[in-house]
N, C-alpha and C. Protein backbone atom coordinates (compact mmCIF):
# COMPACT_ATOMS: atom_id res chain seq x y z
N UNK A 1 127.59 62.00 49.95
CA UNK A 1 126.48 62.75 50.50
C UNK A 1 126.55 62.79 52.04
N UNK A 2 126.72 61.57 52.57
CA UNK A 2 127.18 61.52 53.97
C UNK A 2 128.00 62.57 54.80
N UNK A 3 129.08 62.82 53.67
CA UNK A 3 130.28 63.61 54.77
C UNK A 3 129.96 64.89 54.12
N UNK A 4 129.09 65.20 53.39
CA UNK A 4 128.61 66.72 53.15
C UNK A 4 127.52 67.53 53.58
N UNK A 5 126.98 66.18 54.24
CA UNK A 5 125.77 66.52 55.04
C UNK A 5 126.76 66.46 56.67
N UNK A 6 127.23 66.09 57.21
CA UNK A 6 127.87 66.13 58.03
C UNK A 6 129.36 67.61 58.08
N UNK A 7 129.76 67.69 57.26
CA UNK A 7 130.44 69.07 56.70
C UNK A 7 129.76 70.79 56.92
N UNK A 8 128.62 70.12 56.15
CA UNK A 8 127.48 71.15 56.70
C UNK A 8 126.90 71.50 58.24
N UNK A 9 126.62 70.29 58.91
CA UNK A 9 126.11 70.52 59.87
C UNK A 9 127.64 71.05 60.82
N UNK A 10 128.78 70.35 60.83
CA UNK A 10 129.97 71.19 61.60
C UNK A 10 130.07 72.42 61.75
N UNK A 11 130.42 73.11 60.23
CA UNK A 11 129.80 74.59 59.83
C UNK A 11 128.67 75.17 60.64
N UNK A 12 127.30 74.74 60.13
CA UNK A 12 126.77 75.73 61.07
C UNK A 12 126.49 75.56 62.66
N UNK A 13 127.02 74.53 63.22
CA UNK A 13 126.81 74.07 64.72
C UNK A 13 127.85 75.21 65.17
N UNK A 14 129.20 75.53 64.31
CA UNK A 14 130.30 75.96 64.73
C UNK A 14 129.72 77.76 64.62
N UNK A 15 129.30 77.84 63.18
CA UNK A 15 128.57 79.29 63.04
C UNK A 15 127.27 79.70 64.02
N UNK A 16 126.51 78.94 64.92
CA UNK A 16 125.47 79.54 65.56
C UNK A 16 126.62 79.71 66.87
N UNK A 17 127.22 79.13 67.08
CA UNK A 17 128.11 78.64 68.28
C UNK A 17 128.75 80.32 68.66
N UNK A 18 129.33 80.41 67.64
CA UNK A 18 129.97 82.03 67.16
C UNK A 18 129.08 83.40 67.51
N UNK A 19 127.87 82.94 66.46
CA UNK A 19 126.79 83.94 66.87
C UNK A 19 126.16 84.02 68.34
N UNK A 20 126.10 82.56 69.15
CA UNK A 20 125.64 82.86 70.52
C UNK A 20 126.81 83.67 70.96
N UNK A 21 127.76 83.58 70.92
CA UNK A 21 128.67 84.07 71.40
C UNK A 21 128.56 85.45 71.30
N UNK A 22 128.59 85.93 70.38
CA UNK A 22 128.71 86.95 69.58
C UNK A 22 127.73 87.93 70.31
N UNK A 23 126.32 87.52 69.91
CA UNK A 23 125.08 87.70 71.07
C UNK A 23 125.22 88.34 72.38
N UNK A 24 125.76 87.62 73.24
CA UNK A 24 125.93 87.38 74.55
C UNK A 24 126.98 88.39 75.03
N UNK A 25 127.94 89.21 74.28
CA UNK A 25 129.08 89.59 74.20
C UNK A 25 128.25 91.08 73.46
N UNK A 26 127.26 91.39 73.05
CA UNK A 26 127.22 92.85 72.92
C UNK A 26 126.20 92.77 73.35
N UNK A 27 125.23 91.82 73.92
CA UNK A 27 123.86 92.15 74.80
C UNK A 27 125.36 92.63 76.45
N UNK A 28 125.98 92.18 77.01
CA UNK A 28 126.82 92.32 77.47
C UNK A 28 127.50 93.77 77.86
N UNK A 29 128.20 94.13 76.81
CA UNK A 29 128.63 95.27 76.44
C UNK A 29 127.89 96.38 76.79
N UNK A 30 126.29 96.41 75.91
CA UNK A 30 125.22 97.55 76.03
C UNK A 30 124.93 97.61 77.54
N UNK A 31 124.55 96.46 78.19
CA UNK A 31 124.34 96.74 80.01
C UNK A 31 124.90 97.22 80.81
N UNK A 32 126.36 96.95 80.29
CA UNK A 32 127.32 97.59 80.69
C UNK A 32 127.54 99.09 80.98
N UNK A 33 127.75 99.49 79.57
CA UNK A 33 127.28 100.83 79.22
C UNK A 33 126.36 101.46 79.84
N UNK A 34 125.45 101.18 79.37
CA UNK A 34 124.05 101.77 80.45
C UNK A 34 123.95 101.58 81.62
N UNK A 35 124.64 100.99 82.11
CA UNK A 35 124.46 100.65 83.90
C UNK A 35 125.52 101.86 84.17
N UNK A 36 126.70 101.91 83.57
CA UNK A 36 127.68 102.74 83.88
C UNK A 36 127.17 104.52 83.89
N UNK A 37 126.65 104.71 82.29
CA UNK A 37 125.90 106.01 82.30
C UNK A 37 124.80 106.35 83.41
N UNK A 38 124.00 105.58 83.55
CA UNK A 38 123.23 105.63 84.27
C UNK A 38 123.59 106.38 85.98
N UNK A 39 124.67 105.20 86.08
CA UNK A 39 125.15 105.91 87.96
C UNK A 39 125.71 106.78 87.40
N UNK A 40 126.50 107.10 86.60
CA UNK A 40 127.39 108.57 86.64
C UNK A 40 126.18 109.56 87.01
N UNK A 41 125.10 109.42 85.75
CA UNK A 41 124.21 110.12 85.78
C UNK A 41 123.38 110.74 86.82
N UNK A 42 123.14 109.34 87.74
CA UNK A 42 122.56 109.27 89.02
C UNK A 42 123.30 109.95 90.00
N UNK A 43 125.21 109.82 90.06
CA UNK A 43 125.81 110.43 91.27
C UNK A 43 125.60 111.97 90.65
N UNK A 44 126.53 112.76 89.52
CA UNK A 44 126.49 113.38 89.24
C UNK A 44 125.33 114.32 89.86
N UNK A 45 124.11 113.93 89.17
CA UNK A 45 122.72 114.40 89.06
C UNK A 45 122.41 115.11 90.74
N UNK A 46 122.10 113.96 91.27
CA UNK A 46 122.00 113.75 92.60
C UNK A 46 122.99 115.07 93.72
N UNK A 47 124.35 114.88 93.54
CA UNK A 47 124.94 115.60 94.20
C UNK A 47 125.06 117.15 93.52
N UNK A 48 124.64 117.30 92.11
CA UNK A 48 124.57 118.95 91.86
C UNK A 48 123.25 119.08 92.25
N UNK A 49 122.42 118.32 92.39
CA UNK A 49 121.10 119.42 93.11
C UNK A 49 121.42 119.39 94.71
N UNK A 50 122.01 118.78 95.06
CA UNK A 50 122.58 118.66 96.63
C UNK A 50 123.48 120.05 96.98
N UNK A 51 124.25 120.38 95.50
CA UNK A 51 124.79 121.42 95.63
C UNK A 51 124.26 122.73 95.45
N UNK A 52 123.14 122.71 94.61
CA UNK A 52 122.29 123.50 94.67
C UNK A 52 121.20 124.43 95.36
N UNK A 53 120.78 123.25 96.58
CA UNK A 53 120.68 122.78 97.42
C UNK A 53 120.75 123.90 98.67
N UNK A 54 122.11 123.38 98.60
CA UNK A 54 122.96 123.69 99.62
C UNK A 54 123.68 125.76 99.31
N UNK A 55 123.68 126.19 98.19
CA UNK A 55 124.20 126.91 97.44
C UNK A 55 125.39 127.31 97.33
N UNK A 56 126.17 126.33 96.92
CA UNK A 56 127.43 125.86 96.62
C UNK A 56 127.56 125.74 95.01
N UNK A 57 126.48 125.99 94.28
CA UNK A 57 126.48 125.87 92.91
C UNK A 57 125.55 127.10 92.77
N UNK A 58 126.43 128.46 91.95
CA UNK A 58 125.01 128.81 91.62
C UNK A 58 124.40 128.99 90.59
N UNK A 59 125.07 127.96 89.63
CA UNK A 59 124.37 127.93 88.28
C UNK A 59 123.65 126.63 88.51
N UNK A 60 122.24 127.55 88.37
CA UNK A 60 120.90 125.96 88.42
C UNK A 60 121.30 125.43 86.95
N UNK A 61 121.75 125.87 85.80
CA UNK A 61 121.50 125.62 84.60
C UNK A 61 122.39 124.04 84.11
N UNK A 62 123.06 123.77 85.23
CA UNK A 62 124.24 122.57 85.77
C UNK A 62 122.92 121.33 86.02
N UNK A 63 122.11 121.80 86.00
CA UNK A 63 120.92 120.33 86.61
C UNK A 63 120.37 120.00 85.38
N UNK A 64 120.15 121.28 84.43
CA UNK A 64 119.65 120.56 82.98
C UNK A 64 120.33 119.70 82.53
N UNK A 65 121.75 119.40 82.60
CA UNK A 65 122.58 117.94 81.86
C UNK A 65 122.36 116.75 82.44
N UNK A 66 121.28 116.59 83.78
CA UNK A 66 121.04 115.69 84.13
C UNK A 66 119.35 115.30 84.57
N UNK A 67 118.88 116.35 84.56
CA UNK A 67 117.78 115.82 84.66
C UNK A 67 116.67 116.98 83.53
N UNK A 68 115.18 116.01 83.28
CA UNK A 68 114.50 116.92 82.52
C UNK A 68 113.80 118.24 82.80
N UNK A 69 113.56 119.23 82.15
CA UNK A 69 113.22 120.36 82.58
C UNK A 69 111.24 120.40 83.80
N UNK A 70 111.09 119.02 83.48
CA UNK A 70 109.55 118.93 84.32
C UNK A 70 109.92 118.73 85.62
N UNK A 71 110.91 117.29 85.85
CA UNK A 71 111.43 116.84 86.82
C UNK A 71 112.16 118.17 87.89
N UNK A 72 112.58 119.12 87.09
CA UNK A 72 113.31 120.25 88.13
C UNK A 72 111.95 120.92 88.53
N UNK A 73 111.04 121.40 87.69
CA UNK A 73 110.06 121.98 87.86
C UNK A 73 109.26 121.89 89.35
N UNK A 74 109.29 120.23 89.21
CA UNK A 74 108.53 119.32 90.23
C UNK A 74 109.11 119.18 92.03
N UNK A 75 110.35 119.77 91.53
CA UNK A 75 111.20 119.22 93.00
C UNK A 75 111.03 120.47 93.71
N UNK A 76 110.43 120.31 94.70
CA UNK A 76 109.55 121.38 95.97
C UNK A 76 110.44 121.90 96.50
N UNK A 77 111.73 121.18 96.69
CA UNK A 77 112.97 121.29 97.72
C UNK A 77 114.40 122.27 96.76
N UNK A 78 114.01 121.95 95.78
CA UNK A 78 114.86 122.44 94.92
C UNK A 78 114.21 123.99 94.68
N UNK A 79 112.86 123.79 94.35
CA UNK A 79 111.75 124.64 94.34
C UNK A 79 112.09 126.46 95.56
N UNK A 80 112.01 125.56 96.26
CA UNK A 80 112.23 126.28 97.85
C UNK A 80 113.71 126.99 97.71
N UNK A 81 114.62 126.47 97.65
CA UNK A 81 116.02 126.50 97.63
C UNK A 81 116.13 128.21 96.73
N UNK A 82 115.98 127.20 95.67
CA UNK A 82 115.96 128.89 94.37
C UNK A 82 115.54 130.18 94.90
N UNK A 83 114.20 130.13 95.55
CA UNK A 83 113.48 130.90 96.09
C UNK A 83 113.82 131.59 97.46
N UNK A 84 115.33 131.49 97.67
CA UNK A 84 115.81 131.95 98.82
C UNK A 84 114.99 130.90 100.53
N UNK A 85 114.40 129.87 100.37
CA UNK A 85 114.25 129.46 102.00
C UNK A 85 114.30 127.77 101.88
N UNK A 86 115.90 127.80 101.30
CA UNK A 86 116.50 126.93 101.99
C UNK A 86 117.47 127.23 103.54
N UNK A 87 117.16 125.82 104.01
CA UNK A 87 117.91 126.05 105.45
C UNK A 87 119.07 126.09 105.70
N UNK A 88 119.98 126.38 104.21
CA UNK A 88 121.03 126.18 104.31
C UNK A 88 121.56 127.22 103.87
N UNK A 89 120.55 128.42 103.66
CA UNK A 89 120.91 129.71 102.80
C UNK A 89 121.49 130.81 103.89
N UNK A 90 121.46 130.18 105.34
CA UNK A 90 122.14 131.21 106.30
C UNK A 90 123.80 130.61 106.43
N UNK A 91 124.18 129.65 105.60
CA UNK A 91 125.96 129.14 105.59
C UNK A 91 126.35 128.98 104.43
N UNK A 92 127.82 128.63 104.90
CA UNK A 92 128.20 128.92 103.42
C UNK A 92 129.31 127.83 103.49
N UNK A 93 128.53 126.77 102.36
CA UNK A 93 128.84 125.50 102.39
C UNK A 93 130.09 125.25 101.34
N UNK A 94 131.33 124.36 102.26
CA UNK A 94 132.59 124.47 101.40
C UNK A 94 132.63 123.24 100.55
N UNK A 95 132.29 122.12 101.19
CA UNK A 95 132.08 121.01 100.74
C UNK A 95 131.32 119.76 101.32
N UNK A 96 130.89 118.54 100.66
CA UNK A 96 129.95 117.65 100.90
C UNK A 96 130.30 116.15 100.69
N UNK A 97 130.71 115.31 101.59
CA UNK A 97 130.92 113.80 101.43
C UNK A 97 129.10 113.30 101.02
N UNK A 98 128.88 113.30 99.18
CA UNK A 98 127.78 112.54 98.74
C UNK A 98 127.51 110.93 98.43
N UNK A 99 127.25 110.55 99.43
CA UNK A 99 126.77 109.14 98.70
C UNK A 99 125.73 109.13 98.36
N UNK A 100 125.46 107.61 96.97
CA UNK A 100 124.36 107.18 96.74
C UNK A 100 124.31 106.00 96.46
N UNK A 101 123.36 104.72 96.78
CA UNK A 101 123.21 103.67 96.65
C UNK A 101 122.01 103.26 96.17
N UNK A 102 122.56 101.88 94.58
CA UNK A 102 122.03 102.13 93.94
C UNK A 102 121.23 100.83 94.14
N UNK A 103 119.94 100.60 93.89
CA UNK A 103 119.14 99.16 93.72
C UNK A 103 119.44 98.45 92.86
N UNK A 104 118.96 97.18 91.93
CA UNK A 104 119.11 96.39 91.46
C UNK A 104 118.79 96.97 90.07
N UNK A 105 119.06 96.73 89.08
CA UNK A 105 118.97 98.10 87.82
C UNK A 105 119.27 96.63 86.39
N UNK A 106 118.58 95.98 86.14
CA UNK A 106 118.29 95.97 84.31
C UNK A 106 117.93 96.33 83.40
N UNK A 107 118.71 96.88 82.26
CA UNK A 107 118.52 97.35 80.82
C UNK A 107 118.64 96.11 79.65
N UNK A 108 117.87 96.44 78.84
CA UNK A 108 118.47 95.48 77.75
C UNK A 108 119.03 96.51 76.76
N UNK A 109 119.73 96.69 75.71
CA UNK A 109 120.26 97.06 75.03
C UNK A 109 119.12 98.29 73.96
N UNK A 110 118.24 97.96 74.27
CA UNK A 110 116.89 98.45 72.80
C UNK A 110 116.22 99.53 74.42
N UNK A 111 116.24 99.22 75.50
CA UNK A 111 115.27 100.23 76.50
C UNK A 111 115.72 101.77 76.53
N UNK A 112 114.38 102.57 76.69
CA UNK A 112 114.85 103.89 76.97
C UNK A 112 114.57 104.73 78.17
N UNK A 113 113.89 103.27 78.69
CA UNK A 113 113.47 104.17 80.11
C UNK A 113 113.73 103.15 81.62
N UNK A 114 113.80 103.79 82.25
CA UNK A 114 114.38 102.62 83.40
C UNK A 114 113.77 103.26 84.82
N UNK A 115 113.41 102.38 85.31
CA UNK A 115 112.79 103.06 87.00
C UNK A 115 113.69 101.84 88.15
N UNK A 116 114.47 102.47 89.38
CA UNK A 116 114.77 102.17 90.04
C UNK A 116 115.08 102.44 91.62
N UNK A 117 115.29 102.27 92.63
CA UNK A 117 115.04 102.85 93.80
C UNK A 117 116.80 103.26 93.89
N UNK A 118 117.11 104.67 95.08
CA UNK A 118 118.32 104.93 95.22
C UNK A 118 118.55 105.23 96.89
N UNK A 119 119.51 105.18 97.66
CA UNK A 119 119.40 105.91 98.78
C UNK A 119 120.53 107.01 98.91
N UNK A 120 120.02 108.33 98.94
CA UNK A 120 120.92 109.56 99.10
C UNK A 120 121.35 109.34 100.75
N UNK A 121 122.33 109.87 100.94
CA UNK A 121 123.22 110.62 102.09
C UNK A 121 124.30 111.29 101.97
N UNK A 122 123.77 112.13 102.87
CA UNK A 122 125.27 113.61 102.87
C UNK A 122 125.73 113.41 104.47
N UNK A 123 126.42 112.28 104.39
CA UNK A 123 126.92 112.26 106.16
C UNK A 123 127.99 113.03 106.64
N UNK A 124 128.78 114.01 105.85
CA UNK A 124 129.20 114.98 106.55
C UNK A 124 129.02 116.48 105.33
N UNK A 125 129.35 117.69 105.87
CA UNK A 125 129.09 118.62 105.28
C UNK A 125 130.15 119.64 105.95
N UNK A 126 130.52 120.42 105.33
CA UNK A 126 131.83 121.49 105.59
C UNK A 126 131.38 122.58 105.16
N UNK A 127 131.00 123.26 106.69
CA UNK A 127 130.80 124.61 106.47
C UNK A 127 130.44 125.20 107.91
N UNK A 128 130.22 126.64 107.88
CA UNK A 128 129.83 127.48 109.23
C UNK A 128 128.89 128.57 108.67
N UNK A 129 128.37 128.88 109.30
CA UNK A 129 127.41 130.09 108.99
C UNK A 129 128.19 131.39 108.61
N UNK A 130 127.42 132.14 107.89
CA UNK A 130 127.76 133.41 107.36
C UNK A 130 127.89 134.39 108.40
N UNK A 131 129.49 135.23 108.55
CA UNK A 131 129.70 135.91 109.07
C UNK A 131 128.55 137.01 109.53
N UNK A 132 127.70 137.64 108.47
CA UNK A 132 126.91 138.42 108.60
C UNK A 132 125.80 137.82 109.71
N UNK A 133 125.55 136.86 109.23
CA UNK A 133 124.54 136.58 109.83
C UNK A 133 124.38 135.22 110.91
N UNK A 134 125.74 135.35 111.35
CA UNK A 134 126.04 134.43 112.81
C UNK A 134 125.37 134.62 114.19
N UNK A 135 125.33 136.21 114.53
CA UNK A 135 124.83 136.43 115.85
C UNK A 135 123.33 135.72 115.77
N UNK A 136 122.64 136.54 114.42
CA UNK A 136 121.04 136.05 114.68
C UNK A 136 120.76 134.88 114.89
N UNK A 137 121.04 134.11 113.48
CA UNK A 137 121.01 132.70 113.62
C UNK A 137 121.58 131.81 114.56
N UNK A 138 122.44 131.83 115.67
CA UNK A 138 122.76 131.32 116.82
C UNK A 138 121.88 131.61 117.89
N UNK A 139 120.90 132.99 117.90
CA UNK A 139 120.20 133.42 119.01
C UNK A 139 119.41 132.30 118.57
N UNK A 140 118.79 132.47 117.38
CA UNK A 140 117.20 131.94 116.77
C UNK A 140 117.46 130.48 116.63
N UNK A 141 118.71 129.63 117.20
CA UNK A 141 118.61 127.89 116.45
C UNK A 141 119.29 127.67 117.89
N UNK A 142 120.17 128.74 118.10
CA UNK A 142 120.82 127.52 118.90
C UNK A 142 122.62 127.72 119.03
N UNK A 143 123.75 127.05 119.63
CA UNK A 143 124.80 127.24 119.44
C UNK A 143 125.66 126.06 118.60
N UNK A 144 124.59 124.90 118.68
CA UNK A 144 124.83 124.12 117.49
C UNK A 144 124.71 124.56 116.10
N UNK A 145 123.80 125.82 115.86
CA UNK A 145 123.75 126.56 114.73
C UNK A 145 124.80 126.86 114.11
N UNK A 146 125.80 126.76 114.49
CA UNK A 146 127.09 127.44 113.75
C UNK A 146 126.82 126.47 112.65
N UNK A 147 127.31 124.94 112.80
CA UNK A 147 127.62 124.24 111.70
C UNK A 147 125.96 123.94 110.97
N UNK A 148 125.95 124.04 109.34
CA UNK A 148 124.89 123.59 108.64
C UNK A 148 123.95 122.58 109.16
N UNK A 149 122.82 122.25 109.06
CA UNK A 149 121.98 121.46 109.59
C UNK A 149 122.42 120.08 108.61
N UNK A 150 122.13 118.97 109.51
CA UNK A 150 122.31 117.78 108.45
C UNK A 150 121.58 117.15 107.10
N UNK A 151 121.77 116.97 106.73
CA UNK A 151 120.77 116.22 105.74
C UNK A 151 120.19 115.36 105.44
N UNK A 152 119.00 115.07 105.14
CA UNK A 152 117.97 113.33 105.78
C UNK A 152 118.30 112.97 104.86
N UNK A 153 118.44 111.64 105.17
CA UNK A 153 118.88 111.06 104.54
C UNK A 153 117.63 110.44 103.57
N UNK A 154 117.36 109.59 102.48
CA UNK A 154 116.31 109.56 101.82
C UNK A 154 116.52 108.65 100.78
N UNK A 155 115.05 108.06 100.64
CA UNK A 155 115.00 106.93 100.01
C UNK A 155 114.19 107.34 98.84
N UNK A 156 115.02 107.35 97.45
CA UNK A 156 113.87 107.32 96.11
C UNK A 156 113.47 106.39 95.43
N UNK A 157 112.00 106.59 94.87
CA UNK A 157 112.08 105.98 93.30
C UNK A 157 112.02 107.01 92.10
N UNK A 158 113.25 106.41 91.43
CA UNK A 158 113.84 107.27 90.17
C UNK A 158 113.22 106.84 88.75
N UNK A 159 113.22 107.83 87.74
CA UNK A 159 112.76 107.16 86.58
C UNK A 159 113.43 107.89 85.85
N UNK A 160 114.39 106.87 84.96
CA UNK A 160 115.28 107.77 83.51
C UNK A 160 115.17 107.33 82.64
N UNK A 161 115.36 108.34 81.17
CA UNK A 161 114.58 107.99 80.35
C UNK A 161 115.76 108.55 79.17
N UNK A 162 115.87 107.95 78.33
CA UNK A 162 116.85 108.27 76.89
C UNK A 162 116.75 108.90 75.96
N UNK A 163 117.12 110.14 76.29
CA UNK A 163 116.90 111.05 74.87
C UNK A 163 118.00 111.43 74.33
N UNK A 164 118.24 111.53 72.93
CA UNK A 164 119.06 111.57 72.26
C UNK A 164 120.45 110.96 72.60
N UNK A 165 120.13 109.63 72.61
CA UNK A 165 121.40 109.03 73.32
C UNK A 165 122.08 109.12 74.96
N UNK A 166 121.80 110.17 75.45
CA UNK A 166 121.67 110.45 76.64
C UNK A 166 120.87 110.09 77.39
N UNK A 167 121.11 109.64 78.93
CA UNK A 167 120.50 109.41 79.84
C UNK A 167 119.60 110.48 80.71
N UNK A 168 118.58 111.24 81.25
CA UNK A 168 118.23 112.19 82.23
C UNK A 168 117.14 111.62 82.85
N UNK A 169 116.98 112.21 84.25
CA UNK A 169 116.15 111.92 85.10
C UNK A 169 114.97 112.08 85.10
N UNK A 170 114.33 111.70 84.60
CA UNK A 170 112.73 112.23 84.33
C UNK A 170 111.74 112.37 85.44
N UNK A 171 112.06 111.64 86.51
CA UNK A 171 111.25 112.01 88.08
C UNK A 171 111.92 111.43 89.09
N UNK A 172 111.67 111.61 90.16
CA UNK A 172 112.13 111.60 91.55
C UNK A 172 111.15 112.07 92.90
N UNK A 173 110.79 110.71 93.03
CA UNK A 173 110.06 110.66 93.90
C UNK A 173 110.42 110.45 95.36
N UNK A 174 110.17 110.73 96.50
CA UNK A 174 110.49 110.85 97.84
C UNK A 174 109.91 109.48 98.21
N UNK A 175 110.54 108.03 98.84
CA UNK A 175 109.96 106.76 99.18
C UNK A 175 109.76 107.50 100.89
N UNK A 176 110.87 107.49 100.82
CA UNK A 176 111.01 108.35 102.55
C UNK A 176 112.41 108.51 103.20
N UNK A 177 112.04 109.14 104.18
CA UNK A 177 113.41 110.15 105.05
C UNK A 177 113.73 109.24 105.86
């Protein structure tokens, strides 16, 4: 009885031993995952409305794979842009060095929604104003006008949320410039 009660307990000391393991190793895995989707999501996201933005993209329909249809609704700047009076609609932008930096970000494996802070910057930008419309816009800004105006840089809080397995941005809020 001794060494079968002792037999037993080896077994399962050795079997929970396994399962912590086991545990720890796909709680692991899932954070992983989701931390990874998440920034893609976030750079991605982030720099096509930048491109949008900017109108370097002109399919808005490129922002639905990343964020929800309220969240675009909501963005004033994006808002503006569409609507022809962005400040960037007198150049014609070739390309954009986008960063973003991300805050401190935990998921557990079962969450579908996540809120975290980000900081955008576009510290350089490649482009010159539109031939057509160089003389005006140099009278009316300036001779620094040639090259695109810069971009503030800006501090959010983000909130994403999991639908159908997918990650999208559900809001985006302005902390500050």
């Amino acid at each position: 009885m001794k060494y079968l009660r002792r037999g037993v307990w080896y077994i399962a000391s050795r079997l929970f031993l396994i399962c912590l393991i086991a545990g720890i190793g796909i709680t692991v895995f899932y954070y992983a995952m989701n931390l990874s989707n998440i920034q893609v999501i976030l750079k991605d996201g982030m720099a096509a409305r930048a491109k949008v933005i900017m109108g370097m993209d002109e399919d808005e329909n490129v922002l639905s794979r990343y964020f929800q249809s309220a969240c675009l609704a909501s963005d004033e700047v994006l808002t503006a842009a569409q609507n022809g009076n962005s400040a960037y609609s007198d150049y014609n932008v070739r390309g954009i060095d986008h960063r973003l930096n991300m805050g401190f970000l935990w998921t557990w494996p079962w969450d579908t929604a996540v809120r975290l802070s980000i900081d955008e910057s576009i510290p350089r930008i490649d482009g010159r104003v539109k031939g057509t419309r160089a003389e005006e816009v140099i009278a009316k800004r300036g001779a620094g006008a040639v090259y695109p105006p810069e971009w503030p840089d800006a501090q959010y809080r983000v909130g994403l949320v999991k639908e159908n397995g997918q990650w999208k941005i559900r809001s985006l809020m302005l902390i500050s410039e």
